[in-house]
Structures are given as structure tokens and as C-alpha cells.
N, C-alpha and C. Protein backbone atom coordinates (compact mmCIF):
# COMPACT_ATOMS: atom_id res chain seq x y z
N UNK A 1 -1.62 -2.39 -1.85
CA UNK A 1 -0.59 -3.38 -1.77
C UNK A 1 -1.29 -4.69 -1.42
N UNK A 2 -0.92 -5.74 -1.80
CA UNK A 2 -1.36 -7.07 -1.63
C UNK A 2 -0.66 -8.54 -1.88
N UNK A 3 -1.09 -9.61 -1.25
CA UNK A 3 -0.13 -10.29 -1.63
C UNK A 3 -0.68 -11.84 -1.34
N UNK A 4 -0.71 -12.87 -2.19
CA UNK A 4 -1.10 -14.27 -2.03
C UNK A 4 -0.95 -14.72 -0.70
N UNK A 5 -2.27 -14.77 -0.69
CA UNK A 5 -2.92 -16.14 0.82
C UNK A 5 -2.81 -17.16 0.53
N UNK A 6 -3.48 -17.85 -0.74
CA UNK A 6 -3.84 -19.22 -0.98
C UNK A 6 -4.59 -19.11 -1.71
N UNK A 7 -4.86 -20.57 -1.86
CA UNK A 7 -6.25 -20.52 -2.97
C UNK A 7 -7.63 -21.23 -2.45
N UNK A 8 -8.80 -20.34 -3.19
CA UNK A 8 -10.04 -21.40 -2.47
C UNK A 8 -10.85 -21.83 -4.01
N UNK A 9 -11.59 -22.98 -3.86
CA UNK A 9 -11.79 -23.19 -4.70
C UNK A 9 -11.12 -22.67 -6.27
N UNK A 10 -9.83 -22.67 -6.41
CA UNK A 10 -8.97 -22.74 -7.36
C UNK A 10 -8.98 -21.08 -7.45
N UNK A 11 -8.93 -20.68 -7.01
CA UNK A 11 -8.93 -18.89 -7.47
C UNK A 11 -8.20 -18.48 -6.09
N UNK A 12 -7.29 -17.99 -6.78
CA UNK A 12 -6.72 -17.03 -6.12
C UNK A 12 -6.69 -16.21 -4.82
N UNK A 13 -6.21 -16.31 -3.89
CA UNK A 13 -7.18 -15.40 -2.36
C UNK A 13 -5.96 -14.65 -2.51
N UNK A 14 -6.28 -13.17 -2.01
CA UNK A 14 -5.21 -12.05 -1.87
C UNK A 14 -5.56 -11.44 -0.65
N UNK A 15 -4.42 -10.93 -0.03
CA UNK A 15 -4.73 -10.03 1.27
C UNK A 15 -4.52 -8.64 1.21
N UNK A 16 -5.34 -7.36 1.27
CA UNK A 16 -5.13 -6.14 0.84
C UNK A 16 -4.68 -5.17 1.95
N UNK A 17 -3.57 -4.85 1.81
CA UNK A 17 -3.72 -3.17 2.33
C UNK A 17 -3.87 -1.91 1.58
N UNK A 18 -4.52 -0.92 1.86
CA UNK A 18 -4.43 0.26 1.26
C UNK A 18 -5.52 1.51 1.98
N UNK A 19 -5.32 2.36 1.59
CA UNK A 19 -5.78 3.52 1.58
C UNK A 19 -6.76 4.01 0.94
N UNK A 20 -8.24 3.91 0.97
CA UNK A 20 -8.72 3.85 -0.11
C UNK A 20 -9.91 5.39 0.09
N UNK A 21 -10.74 6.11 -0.99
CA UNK A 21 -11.51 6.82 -0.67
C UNK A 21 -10.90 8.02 -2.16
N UNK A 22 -11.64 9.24 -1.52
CA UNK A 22 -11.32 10.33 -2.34
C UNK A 22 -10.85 11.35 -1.80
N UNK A 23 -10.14 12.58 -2.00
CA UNK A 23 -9.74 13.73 -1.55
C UNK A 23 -10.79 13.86 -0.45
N UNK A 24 -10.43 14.12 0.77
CA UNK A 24 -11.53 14.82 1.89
C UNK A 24 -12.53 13.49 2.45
N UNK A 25 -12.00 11.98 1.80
CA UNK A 25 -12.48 11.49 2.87
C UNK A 25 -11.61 9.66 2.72
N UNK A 26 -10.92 9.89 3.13
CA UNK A 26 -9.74 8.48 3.24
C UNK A 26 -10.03 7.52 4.24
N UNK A 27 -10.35 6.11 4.07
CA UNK A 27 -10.23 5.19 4.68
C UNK A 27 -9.03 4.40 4.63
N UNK A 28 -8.45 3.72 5.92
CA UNK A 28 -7.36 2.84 6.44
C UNK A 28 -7.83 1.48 6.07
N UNK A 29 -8.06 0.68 5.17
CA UNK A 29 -8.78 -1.01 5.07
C UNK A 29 -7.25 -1.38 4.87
N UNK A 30 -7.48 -2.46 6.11
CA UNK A 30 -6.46 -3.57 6.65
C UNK A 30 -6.59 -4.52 7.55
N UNK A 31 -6.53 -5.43 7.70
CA UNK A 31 -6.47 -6.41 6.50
C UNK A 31 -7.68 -6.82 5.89
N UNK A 32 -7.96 -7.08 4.53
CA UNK A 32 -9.09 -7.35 3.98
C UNK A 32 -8.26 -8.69 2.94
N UNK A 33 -8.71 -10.09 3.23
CA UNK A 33 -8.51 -11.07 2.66
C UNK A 33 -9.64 -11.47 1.53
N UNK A 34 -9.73 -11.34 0.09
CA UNK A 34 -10.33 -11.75 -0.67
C UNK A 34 -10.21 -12.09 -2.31
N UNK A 35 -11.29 -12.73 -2.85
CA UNK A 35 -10.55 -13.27 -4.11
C UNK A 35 -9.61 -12.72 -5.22
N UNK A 36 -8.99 -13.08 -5.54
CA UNK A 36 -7.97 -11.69 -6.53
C UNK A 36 -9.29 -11.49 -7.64
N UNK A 37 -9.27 -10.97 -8.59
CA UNK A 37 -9.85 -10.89 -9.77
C UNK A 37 -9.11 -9.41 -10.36
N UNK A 38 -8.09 -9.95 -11.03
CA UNK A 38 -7.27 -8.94 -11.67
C UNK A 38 -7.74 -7.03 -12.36
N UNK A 39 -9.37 -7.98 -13.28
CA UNK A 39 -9.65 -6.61 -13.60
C UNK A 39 -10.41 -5.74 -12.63
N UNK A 40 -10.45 -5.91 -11.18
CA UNK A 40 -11.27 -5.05 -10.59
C UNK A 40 -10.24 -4.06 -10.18
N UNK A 41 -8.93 -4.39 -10.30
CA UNK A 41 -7.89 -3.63 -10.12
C UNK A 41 -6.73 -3.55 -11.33
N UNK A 42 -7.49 -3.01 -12.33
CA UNK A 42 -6.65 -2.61 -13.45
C UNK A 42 -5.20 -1.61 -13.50
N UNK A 43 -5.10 -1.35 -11.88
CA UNK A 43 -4.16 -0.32 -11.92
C UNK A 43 -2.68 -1.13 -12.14
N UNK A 44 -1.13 -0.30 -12.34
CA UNK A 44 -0.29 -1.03 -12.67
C UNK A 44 0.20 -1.45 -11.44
N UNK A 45 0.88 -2.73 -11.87
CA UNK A 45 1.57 -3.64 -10.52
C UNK A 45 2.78 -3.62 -10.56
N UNK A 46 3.68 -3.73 -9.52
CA UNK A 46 4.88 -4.07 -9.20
C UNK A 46 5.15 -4.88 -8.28
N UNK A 47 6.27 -6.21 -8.36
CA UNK A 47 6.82 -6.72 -7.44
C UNK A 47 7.81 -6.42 -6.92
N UNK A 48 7.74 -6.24 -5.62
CA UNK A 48 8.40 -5.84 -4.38
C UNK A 48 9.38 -6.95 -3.60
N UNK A 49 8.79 -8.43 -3.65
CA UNK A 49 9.77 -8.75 -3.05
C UNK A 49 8.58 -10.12 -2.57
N UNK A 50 9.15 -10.87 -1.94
CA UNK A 50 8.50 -12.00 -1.55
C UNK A 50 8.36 -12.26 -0.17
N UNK A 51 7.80 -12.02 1.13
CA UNK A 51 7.77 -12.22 2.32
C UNK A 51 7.09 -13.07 3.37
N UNK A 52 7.52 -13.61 3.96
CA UNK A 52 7.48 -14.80 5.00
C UNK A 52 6.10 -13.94 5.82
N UNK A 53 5.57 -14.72 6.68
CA UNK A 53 3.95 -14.44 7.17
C UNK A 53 3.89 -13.53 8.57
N UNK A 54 5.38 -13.96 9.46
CA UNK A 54 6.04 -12.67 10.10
C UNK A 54 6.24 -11.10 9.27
N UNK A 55 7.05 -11.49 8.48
CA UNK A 55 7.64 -10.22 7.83
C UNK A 55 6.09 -9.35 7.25
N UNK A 56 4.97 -9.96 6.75
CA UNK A 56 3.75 -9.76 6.12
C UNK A 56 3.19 -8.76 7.52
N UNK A 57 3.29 -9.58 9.01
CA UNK A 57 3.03 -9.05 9.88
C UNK A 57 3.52 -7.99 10.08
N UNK A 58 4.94 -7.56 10.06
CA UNK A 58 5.54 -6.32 10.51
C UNK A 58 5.26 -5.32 9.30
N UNK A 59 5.09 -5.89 7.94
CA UNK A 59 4.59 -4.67 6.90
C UNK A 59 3.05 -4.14 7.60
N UNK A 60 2.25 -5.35 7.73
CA UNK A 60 0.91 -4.62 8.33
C UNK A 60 1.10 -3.85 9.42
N UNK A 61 2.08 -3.57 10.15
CA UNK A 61 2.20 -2.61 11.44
C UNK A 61 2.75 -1.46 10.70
N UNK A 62 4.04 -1.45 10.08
CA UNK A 62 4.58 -0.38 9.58
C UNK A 62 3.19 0.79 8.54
N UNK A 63 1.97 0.10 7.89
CA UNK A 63 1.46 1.00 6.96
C UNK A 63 0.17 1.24 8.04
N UNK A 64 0.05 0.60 9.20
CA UNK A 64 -0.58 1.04 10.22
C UNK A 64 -0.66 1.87 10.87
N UNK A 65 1.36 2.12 11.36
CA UNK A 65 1.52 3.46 11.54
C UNK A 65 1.82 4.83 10.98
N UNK A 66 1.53 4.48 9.47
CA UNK A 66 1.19 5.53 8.40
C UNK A 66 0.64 6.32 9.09
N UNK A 67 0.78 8.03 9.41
CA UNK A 67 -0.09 8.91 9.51
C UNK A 67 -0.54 9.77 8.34
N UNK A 68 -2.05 9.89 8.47
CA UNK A 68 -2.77 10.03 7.68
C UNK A 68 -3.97 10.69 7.97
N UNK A 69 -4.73 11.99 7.50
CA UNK A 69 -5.51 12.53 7.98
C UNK A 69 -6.47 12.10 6.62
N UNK A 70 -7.73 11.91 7.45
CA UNK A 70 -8.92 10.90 6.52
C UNK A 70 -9.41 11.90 6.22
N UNK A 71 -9.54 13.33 6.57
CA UNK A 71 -9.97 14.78 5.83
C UNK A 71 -9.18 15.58 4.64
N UNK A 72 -7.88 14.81 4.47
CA UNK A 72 -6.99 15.54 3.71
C UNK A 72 -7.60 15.50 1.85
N UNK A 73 -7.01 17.08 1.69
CA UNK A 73 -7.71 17.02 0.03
C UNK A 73 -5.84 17.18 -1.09
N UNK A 74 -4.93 17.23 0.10
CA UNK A 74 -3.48 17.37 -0.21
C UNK A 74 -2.63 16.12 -0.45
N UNK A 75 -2.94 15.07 0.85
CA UNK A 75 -2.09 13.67 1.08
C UNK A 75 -2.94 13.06 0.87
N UNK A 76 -2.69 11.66 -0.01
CA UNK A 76 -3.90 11.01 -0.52
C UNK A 76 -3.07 9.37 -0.28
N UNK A 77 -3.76 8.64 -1.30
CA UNK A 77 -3.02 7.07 -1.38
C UNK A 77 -1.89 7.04 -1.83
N UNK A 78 -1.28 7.79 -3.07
CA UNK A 78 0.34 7.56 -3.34
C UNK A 78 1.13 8.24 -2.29
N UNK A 79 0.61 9.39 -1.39
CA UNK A 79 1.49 9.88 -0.19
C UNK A 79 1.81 8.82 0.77
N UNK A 80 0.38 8.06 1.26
CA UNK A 80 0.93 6.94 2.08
C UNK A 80 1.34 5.92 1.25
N UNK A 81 1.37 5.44 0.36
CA UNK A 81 1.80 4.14 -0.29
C UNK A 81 3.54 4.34 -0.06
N UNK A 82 3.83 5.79 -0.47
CA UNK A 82 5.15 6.27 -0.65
C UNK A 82 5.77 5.70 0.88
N UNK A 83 5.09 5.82 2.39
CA UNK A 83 5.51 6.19 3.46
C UNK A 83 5.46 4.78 3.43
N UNK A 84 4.58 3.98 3.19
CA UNK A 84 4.78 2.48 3.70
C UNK A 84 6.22 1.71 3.19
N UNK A 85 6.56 2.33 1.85
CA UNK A 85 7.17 1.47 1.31
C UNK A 85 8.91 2.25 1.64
N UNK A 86 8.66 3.67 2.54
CA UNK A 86 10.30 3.77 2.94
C UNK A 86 9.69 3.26 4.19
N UNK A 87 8.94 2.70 4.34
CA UNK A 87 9.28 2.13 6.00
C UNK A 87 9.82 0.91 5.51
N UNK A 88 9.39 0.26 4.81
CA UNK A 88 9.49 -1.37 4.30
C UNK A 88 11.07 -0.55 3.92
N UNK A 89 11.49 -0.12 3.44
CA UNK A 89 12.97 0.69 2.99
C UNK A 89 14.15 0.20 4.26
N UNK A 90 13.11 1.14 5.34
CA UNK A 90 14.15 0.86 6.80
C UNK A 90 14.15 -0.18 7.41
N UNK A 91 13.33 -1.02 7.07
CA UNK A 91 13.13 -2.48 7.77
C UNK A 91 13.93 -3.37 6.67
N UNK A 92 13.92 -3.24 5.25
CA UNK A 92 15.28 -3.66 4.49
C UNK A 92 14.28 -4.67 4.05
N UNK A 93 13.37 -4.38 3.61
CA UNK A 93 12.17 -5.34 3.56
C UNK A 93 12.36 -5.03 1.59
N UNK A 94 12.35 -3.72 1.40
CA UNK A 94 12.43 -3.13 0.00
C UNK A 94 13.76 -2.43 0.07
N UNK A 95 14.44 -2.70 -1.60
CA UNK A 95 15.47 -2.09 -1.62
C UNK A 95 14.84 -0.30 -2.01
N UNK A 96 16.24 0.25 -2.14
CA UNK A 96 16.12 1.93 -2.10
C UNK A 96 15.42 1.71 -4.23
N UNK A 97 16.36 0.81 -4.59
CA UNK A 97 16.12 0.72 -6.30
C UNK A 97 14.17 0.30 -6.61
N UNK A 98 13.80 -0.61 -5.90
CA UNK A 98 12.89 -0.79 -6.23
C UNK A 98 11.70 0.39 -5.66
N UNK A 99 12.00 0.83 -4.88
CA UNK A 99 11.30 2.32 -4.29
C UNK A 99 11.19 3.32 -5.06
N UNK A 100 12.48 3.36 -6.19
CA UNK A 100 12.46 4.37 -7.06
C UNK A 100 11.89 4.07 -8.03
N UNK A 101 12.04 2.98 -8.81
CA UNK A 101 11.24 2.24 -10.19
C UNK A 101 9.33 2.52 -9.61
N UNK A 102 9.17 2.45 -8.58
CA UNK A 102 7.82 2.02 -7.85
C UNK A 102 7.58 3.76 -8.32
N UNK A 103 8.11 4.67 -7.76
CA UNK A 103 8.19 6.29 -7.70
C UNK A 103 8.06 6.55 -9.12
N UNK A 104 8.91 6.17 -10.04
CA UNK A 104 9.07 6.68 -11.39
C UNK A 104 7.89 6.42 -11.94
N UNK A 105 7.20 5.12 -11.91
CA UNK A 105 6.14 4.55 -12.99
C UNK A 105 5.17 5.26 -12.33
N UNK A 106 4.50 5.59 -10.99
CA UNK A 106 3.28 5.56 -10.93
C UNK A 106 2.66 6.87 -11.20
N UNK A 107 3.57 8.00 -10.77
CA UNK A 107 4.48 8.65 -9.56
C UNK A 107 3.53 8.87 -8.06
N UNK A 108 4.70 8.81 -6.98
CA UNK A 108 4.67 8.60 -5.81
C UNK A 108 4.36 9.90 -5.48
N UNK A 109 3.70 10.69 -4.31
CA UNK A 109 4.44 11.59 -4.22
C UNK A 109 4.71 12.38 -2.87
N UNK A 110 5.50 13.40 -2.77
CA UNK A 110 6.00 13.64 -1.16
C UNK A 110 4.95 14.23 -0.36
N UNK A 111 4.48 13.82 1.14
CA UNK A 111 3.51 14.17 1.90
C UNK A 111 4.20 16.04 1.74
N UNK A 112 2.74 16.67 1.92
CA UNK A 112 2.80 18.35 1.79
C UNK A 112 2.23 18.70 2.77
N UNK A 113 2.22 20.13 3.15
CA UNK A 113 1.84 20.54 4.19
C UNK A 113 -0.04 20.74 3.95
N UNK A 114 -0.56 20.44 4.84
CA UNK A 114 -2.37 20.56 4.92
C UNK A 114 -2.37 22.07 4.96
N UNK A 115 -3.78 22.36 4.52
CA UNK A 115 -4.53 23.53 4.23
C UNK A 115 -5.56 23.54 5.35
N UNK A 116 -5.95 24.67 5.71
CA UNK A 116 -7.05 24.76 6.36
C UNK A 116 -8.63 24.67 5.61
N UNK A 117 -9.41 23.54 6.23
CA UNK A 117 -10.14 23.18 5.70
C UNK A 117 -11.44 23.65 5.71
């Protein structure tokens, strides 16, 4: 998830949250402020909504308190992406419609129970 800082020297600055890594070893990177460059992130986009630098603040707490086990080979980045964005849901930050369009295209999917590892 990310969303316009400003610009530096005419390009674009973006601020990132996400979840990043592979099955069995997940990192939390937040906040990471840097230049957009579209194709390093070819994945598909959706807009969510437009938010004030408070509200930006309370999304960075809500995907903060994402729980998330950085060993998991079950719950990955669309499990938490899913959890951030019904939190942003209960905070009324995102509607329930755009949660589902977000679910349909990518697909999202529901945290499962862990395996012994």
C-alpha cells in the first residue's frame, strides 16, 4: 500500500507500507518513503480513497497492529493486506464495496490456521 508524499526533483516521492518477503520468512517495512517508479512495482493498483496526514497516521498504526508471524508458509502479504484494509473498513477509512472489488481482482485471502513448522 502506498501513497503520495510529494515531489523531489520532479519525480514522484511515495510512502510504502507492506509486508514483504517469501513463505517462511516475512518482513513488516513501515514506513519507507521513496521515489515512485511505477515499473518496479508492476503489480495491479487500486484506489482506495484519499487521506489527510492524520488519517495516513492512524492507517500506519492499524497495519502495525496486523498480526503476523514472519515464519508463516500459510499467511502471507494478501492475508495481511486483507486485515489492514478491514481495519481501514472499521475506522470507515474504506468502504465494505471497495474491500470487495480490492478481494475480487487480486484475490485477498482469509488468514488460516498455522502448521507446525
Amino acid at each position: 500500500m502506498y501513497w503520495s508524499n510529494g515531489t523531489l526533483n520532479q519525480s514522484r516521492v511515495v510512502q510504502t507500507i507492506e509486508l514483504v518477503g517469501i513463505p517462511g520468512e516475512y518482513t513488516f517495512k513501515s514506513p519507507i518513503a521513496r521515489l515512485h517508479r511505477p515499473m518496479q512495482h508492476p503489480d495491479t493498483t487500486f484506489f482506495v480513497g484519499g487521506f489527510t496526514r492524520e488519517e495516513r497516521d492512524v492507517i500506519l498504526e492499524l497495519a502495525g497492529k496486523v498480526v503476523f508471524d514472519r515464519c508463516s508458509t500459510r499467511n502471507g502479504c494478501r492475508v495481511w493486506l486483507r486485515e489492514v484494509l478491514e481495519a481501514m473498513v472499521e475506522e470507515g477509512f474504506v468502504s465494505d464495496e471497495t474491500l470487495e472489488v480490492v478481494d475480487r481482482e487480486v484475490p485477498l485471502v482469509e488468514r488460516r490456521l498455522e502448521v507446525d513448522q
